[in-house]
PDB file of N, CA and C in Angstrom:
ATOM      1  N   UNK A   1       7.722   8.792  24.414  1.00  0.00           N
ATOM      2  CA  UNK A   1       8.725   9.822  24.528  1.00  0.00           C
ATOM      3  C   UNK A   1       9.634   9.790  23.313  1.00  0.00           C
ATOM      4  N   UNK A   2       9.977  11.045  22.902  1.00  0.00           N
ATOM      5  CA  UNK A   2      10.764  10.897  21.960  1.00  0.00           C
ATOM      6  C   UNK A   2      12.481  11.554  22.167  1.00  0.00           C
ATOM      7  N   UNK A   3      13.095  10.979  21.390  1.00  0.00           N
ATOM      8  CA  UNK A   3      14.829  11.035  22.261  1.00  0.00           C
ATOM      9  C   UNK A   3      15.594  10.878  20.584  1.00  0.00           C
ATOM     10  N   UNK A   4      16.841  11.206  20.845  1.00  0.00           N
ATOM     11  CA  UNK A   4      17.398  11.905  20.149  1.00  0.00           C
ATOM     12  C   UNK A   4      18.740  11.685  20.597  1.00  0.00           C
ATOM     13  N   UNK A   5      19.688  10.552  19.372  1.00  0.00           N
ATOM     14  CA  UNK A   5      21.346  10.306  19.771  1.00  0.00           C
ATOM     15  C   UNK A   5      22.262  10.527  19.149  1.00  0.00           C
ATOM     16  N   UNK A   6      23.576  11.032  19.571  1.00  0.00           N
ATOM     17  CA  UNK A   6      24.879  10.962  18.352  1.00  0.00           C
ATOM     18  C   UNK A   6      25.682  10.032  18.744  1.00  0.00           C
ATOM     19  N   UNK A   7      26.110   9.338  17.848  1.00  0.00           N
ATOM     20  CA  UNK A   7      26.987   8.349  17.960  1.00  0.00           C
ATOM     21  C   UNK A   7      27.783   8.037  16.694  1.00  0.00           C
ATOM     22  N   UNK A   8      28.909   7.307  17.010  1.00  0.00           N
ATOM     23  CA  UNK A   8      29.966   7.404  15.697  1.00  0.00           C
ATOM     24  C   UNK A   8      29.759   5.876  15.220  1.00  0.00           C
ATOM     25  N   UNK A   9      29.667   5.565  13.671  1.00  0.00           N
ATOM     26  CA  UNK A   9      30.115   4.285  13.100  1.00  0.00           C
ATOM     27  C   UNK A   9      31.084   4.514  12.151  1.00  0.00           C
ATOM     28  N   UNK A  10      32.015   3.652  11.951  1.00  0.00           N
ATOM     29  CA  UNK A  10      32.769   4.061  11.140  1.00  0.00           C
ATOM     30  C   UNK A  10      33.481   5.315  11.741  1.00  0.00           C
ATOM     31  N   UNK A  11      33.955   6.145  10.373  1.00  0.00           N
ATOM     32  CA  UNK A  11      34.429   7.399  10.337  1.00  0.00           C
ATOM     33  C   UNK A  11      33.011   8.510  10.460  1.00  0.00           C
ATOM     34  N   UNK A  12      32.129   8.146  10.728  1.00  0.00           N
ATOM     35  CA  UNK A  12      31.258   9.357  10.292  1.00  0.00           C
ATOM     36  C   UNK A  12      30.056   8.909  11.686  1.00  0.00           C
ATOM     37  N   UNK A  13      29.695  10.544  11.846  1.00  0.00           N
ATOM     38  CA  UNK A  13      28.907  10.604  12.806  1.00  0.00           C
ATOM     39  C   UNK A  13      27.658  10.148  12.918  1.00  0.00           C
ATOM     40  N   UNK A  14      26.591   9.801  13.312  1.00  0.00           N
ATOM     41  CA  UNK A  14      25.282   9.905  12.927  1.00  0.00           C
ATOM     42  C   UNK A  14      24.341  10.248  14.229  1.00  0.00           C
ATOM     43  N   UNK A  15      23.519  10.898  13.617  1.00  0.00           N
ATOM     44  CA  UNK A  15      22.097  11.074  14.536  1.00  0.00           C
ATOM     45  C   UNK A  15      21.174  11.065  14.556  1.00  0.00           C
ATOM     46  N   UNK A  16      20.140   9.820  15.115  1.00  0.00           N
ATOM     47  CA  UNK A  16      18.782   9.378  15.059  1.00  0.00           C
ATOM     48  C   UNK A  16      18.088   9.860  16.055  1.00  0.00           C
ATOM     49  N   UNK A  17      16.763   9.935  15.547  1.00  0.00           N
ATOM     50  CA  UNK A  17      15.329  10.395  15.988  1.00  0.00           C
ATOM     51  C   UNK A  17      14.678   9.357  16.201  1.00  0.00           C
ATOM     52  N   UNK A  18      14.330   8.605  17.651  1.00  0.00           N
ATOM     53  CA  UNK A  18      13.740   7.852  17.710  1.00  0.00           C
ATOM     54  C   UNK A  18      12.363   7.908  18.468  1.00  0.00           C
ATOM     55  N   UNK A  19      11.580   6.844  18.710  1.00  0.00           N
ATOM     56  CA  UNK A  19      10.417   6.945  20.006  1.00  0.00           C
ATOM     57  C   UNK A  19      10.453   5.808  20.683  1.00  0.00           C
ATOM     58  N   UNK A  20      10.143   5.865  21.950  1.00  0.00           N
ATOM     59  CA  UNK A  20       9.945   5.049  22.627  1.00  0.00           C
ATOM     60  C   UNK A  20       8.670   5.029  23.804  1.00  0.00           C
ATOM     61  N   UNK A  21       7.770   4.112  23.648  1.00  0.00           N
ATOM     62  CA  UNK A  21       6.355   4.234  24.569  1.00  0.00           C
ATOM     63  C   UNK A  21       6.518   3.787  25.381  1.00  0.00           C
ATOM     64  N   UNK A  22       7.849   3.283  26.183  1.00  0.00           N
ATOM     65  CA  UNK A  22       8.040   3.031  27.641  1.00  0.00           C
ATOM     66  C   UNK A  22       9.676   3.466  27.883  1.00  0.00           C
ATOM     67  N   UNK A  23       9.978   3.123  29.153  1.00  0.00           N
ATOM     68  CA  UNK A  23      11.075   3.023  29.520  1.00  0.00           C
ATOM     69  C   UNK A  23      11.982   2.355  29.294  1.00  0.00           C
ATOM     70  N   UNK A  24      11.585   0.694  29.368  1.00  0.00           N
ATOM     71  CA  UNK A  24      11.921  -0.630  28.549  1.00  0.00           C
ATOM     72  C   UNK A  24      11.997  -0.535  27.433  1.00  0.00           C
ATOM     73  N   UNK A  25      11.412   0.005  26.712  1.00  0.00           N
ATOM     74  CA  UNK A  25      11.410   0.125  25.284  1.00  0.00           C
ATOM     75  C   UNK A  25      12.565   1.244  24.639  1.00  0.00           C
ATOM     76  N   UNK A  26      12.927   2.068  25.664  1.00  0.00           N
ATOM     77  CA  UNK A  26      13.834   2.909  25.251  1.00  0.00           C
ATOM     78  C   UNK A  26      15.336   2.538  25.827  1.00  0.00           C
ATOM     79  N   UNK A  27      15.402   1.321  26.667  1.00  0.00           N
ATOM     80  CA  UNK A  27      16.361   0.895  27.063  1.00  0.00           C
ATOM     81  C   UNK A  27      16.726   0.261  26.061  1.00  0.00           C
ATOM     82  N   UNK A  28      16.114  -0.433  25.624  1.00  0.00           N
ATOM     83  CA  UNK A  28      15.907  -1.437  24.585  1.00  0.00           C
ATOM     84  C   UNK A  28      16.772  -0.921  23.037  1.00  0.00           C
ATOM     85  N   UNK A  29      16.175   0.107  22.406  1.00  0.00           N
ATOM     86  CA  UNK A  29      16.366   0.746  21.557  1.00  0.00           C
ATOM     87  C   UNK A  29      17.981   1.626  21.832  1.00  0.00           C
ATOM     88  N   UNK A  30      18.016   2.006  22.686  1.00  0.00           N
ATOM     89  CA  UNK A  30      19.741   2.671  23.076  1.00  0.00           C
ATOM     90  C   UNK A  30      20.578   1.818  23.409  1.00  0.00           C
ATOM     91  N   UNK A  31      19.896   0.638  23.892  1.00  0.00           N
ATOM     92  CA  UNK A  31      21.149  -0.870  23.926  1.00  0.00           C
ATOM     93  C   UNK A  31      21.646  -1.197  22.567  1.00  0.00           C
ATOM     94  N   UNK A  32      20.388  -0.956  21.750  1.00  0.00           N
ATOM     95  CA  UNK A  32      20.889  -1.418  20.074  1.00  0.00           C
ATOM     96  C   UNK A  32      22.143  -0.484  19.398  1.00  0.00           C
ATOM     97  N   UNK A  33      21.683   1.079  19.404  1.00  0.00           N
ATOM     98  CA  UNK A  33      22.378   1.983  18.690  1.00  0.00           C
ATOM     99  C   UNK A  33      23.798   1.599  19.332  1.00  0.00           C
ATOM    100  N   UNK A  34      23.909   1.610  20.719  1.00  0.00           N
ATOM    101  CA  UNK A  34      25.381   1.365  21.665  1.00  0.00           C
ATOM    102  C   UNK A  34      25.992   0.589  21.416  1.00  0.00           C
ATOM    103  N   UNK A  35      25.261  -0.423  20.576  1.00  0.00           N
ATOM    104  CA  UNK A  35      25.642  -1.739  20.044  1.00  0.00           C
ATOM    105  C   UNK A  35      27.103  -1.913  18.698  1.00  0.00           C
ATOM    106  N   UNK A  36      26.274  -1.196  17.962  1.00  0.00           N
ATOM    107  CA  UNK A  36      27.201  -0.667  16.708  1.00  0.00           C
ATOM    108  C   UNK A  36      28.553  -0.165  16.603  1.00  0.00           C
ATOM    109  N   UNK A  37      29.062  -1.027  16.270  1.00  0.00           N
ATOM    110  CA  UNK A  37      30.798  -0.685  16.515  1.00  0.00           C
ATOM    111  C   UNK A  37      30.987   0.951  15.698  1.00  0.00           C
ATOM    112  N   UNK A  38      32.409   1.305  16.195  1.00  0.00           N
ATOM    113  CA  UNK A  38      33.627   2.273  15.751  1.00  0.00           C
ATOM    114  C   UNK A  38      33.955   1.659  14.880  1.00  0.00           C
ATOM    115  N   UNK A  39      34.499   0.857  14.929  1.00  0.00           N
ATOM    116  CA  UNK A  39      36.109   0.350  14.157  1.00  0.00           C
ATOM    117  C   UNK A  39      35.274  -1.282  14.054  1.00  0.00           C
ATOM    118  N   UNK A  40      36.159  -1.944  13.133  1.00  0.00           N
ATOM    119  CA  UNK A  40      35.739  -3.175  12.940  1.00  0.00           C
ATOM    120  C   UNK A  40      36.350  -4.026  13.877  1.00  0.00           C
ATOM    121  N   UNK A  41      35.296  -4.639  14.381  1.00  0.00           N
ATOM    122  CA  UNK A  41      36.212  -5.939  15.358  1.00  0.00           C
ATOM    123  C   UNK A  41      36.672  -7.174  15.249  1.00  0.00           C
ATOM    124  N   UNK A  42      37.633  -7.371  13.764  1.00  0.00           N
ATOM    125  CA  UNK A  42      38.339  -7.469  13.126  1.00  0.00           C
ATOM    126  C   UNK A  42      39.792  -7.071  13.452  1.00  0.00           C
ATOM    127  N   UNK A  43      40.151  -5.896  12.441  1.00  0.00           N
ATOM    128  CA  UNK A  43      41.280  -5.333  12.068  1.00  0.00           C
ATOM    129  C   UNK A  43      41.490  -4.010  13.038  1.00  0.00           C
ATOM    130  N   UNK A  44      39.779  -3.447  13.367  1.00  0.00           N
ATOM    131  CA  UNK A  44      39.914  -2.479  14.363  1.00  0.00           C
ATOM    132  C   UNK A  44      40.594  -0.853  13.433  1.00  0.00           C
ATOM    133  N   UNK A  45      40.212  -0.920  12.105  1.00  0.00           N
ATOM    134  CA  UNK A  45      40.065   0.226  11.412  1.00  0.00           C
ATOM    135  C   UNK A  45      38.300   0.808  11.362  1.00  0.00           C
ATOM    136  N   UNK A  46      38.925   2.086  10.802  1.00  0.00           N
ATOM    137  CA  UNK A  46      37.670   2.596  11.260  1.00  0.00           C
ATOM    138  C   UNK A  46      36.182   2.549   9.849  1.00  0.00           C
ATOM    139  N   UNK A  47      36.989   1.910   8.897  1.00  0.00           N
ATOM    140  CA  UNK A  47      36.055   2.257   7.309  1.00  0.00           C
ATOM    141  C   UNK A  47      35.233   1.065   6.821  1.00  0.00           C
ATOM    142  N   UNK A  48      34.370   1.259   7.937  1.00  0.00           N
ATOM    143  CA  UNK A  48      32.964   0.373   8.169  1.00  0.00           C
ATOM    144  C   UNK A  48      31.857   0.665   7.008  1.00  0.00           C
ATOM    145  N   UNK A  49      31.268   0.349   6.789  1.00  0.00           N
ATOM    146  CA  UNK A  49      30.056   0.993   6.333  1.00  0.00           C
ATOM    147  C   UNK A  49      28.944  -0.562   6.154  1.00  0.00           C
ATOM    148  N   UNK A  50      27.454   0.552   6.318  1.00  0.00           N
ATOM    149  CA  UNK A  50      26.205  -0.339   6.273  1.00  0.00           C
ATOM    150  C   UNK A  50      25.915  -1.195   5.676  1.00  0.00           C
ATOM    151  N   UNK A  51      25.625  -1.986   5.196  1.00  0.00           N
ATOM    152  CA  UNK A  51      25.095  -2.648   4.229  1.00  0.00           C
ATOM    153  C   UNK A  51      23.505  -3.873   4.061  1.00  0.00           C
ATOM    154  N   UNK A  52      23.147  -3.684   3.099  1.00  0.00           N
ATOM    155  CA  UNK A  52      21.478  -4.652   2.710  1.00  0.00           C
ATOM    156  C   UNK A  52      21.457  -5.450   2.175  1.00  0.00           C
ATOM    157  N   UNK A  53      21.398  -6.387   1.689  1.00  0.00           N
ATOM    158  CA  UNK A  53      21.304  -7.180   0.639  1.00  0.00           C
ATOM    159  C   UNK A  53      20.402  -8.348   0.696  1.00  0.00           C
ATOM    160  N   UNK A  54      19.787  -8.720  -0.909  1.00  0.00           N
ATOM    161  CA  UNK A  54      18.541  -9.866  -0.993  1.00  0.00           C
ATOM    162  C   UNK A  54      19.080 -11.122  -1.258  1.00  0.00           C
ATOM    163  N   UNK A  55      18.760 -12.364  -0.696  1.00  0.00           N
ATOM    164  CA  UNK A  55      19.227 -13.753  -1.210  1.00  0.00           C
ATOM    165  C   UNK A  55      18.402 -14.445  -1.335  1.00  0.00           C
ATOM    166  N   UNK A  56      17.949 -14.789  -2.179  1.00  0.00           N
ATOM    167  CA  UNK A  56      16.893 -16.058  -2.340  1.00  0.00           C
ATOM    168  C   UNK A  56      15.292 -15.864  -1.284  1.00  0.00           C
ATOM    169  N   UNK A  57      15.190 -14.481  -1.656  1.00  0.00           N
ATOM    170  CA  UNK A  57      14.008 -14.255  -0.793  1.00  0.00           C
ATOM    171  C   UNK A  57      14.482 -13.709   1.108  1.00  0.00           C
ATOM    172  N   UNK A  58      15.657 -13.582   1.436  1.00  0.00           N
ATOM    173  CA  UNK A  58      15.728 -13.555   2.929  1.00  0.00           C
ATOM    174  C   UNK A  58      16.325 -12.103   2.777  1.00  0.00           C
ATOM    175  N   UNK A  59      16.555 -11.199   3.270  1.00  0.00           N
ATOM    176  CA  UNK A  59      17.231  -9.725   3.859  1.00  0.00           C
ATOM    177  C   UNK A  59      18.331  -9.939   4.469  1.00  0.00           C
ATOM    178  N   UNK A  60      19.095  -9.430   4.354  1.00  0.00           N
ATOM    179  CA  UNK A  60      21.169  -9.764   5.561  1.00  0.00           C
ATOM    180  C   UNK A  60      20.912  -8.711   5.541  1.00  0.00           C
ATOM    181  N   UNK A  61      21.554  -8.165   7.078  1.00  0.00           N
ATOM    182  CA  UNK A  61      21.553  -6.948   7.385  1.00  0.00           C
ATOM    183  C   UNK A  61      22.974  -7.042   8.188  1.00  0.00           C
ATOM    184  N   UNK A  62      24.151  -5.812   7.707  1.00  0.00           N
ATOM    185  CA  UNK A  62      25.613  -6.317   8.144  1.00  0.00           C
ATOM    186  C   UNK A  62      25.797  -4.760   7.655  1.00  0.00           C
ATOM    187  N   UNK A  63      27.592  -4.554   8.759  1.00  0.00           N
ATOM    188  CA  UNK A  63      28.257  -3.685   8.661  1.00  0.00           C
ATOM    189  C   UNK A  63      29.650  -3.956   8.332  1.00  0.00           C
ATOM    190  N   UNK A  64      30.135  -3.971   7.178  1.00  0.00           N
ATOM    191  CA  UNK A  64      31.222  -4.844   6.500  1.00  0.00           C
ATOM    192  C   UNK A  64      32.681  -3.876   6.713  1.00  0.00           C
ATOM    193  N   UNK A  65      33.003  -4.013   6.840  1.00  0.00           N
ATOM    194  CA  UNK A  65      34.999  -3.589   6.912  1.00  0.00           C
ATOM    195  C   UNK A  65      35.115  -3.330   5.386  1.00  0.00           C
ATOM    196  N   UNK A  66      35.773  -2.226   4.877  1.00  0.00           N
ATOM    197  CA  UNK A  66      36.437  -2.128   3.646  1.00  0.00           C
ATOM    198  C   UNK A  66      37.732  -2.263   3.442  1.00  0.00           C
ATOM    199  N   UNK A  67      38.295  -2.985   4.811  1.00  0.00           N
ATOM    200  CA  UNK A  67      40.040  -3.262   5.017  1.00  0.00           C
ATOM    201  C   UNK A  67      40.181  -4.817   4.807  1.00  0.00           C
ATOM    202  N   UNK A  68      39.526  -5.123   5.431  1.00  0.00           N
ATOM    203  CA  UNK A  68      39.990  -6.665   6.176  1.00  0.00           C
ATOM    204  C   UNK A  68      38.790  -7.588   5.523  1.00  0.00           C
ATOM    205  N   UNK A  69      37.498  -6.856   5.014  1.00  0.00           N
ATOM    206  CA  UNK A  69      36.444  -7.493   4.341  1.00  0.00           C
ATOM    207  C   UNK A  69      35.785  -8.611   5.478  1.00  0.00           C
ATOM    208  N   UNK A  70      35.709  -8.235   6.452  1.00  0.00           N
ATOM    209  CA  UNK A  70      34.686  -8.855   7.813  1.00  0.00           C
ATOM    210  C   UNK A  70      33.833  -8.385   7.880  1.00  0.00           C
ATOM    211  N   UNK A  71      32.606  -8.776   8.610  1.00  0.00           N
ATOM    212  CA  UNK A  71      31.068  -8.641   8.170  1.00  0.00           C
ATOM    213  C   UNK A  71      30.795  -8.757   9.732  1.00  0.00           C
ATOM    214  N   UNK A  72      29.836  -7.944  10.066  1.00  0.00           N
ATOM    215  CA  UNK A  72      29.604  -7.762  11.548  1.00  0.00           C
ATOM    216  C   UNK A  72      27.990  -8.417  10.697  1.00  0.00           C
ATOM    217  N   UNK A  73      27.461  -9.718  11.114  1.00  0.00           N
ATOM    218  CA  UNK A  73      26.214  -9.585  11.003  1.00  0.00           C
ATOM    219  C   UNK A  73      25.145  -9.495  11.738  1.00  0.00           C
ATOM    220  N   UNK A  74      23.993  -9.167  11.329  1.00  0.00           N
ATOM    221  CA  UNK A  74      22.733  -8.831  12.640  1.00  0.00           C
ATOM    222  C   UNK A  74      21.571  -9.989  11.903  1.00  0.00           C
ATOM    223  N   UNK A  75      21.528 -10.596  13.354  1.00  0.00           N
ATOM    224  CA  UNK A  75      19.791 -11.050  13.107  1.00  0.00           C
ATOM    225  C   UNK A  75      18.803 -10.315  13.767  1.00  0.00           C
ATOM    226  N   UNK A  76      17.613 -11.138  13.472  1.00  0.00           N
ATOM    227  CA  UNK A  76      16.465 -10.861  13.490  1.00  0.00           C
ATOM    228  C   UNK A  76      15.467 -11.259  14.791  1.00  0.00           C
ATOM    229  N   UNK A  77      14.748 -10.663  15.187  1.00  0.00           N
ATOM    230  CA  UNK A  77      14.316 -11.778  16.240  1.00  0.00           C
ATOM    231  C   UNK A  77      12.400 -11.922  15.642  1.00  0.00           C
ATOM    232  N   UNK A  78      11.986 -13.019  15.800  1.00  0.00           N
ATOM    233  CA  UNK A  78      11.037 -13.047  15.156  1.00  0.00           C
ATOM    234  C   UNK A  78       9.798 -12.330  16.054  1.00  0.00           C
ATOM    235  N   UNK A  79       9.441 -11.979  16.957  1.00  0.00           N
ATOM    236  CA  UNK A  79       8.278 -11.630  17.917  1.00  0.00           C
ATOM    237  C   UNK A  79       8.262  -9.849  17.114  1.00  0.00           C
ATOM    238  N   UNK A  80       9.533  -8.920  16.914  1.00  0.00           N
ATOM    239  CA  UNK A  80       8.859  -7.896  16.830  1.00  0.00           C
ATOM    240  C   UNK A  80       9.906  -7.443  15.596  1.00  0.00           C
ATOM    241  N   UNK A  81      10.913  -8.695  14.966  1.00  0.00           N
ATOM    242  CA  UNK A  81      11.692  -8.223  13.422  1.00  0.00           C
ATOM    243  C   UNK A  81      12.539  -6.674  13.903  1.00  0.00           C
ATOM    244  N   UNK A  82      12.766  -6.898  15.490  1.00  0.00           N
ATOM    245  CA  UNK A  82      13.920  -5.963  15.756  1.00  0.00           C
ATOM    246  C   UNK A  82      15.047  -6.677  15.454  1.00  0.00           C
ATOM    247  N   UNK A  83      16.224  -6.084  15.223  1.00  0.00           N
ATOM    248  CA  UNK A  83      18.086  -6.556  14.533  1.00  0.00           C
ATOM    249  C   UNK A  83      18.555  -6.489  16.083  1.00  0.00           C
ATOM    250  N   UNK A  84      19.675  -7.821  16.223  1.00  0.00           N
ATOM    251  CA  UNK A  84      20.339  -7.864  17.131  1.00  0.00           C
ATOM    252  C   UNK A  84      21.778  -8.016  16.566  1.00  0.00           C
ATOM    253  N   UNK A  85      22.846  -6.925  16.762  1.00  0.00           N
ATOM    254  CA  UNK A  85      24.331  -7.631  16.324  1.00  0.00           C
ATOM    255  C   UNK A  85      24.743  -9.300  16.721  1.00  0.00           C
ATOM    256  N   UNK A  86      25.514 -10.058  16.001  1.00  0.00           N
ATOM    257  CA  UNK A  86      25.734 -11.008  16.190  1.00  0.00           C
ATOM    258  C   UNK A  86      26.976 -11.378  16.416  1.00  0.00           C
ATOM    259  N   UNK A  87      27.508 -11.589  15.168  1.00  0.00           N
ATOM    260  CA  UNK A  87      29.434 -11.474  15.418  1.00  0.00           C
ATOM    261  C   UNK A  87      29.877 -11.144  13.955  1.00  0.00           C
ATOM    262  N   UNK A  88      31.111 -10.859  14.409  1.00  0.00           N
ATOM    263  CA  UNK A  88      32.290 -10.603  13.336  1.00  0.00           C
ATOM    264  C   UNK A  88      33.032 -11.774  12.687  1.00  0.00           C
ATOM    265  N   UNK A  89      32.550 -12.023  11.101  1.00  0.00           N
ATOM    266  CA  UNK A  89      33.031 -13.642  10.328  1.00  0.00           C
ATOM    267  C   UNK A  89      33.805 -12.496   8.979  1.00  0.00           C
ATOM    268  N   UNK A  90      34.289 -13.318   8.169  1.00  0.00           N
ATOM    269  CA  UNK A  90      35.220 -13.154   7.275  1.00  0.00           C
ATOM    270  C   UNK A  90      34.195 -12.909   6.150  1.00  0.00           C
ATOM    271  N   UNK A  91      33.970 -12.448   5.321  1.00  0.00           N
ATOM    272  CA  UNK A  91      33.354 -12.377   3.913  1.00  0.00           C
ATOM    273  C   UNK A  91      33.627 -12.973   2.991  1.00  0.00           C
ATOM    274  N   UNK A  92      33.081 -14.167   2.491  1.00  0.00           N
ATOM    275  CA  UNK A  92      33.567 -14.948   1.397  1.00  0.00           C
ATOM    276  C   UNK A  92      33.586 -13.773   0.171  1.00  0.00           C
ATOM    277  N   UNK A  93      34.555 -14.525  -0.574  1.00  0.00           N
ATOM    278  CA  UNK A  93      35.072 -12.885  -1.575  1.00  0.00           C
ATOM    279  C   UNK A  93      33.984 -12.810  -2.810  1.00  0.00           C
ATOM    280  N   UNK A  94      33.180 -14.043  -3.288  1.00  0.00           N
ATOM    281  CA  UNK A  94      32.015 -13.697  -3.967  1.00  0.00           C
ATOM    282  C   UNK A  94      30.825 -14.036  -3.761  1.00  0.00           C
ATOM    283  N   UNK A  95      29.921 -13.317  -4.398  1.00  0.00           N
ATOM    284  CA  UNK A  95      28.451 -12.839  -3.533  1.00  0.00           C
ATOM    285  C   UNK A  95      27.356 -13.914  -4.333  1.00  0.00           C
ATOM    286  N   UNK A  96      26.686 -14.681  -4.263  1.00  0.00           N
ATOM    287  CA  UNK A  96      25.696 -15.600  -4.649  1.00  0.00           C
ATOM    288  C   UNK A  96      25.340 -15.016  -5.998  1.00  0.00           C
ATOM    289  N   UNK A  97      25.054 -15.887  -6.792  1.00  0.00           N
ATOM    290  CA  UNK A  97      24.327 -15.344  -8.238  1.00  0.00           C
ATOM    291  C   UNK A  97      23.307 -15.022  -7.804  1.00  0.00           C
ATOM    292  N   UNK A  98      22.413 -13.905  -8.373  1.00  0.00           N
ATOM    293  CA  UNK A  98      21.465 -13.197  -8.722  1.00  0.00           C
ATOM    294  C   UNK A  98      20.885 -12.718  -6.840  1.00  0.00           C
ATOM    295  N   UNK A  99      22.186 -12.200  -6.177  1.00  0.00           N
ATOM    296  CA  UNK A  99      21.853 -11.299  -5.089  1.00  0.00           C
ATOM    297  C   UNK A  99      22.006  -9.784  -5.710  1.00  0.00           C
ATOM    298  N   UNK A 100      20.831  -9.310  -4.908  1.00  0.00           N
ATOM    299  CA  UNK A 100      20.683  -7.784  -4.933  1.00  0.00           C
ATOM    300  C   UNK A 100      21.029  -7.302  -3.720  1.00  0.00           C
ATOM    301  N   UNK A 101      22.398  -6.380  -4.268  1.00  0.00           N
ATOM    302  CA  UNK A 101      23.064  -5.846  -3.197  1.00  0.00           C
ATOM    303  C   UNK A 101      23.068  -4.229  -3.220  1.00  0.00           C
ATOM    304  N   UNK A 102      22.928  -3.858  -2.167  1.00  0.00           N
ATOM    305  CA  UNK A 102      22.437  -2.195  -1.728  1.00  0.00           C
ATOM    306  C   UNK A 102      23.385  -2.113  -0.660  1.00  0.00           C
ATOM    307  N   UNK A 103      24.602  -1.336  -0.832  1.00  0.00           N
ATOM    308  CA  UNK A 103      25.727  -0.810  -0.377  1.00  0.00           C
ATOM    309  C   UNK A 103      24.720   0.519   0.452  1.00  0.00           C
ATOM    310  N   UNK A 104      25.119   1.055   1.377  1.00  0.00           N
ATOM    311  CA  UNK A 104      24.110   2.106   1.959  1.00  0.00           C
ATOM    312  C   UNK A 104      25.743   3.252   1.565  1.00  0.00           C
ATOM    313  N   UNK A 105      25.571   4.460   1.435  1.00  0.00           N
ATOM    314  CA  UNK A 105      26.548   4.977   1.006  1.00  0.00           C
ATOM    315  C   UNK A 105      26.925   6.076   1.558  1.00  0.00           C
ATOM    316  N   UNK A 106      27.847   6.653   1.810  1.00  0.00           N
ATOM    317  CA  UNK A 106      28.087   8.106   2.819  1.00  0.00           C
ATOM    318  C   UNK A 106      28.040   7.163   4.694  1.00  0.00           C
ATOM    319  N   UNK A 107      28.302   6.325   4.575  1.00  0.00           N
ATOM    320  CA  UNK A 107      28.746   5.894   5.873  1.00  0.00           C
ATOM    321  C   UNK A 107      30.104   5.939   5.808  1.00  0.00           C
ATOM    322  N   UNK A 108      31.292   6.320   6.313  1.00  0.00           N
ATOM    323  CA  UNK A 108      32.627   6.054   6.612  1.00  0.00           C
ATOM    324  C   UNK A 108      33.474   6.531   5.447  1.00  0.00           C
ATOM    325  N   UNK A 109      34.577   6.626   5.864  1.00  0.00           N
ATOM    326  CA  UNK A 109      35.628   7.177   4.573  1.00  0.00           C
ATOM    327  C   UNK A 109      35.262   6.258   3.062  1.00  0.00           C
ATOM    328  N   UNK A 110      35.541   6.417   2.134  1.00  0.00           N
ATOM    329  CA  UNK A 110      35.857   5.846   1.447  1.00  0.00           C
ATOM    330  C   UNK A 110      37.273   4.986   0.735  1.00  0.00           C
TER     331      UNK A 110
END
């Protein structure tokens, strides 16, 4: 079945197109999106945005605060490399030598 959500991160709206081949599986998948904060749970402003980045061979996958510089991070689970939110930690203020970082862009105010 295929399904279809709006939901807010940050300041800005978004809406995904997803599928799901069961019921479970679509519970599953709308537990995640529901997952994703408004506001940072932190400072509890709203100018979140996505973010990617490479370290020494591994992927971080996080939604960082542009106020308070807190990092909502997500792991991984190894059986099917679906993202689970984790928690909200502080951002050390510099980023590892020779990380490749991919800001995702047009998420939230600037």
């Amino acid at each position: 079945m295929k399904f279809r959500m709006r939901f807010r991160v940050g300041g800005s709206g978004l809406e995904v197109e997803d599928e799901a081949e069961s019921t479970t599986e679509f519970f599953k998948k709308v537990t995640f999106y529901h997952s994703l904060p408004e506001t940072c749970g932190n400072c509890g402003k709203g100018r979140i945005v996505f973010d990617h980045r490479i370290a020494q061979g591994y992927q971080f996958y996080e939604i960082k605060c542009r106020d308070c510089n807190h990092v909502l991070r997500f792991g991984q689970y190894k059986e099917d490399a679906e993202l689970f939110a984790k928690s909200w930690v502080e951002k050390p203020s510099q980023e590892a030598p020779g990380v490749l970082h991919e800001s995702v862009r047009g998420f939230g105010p600037r």
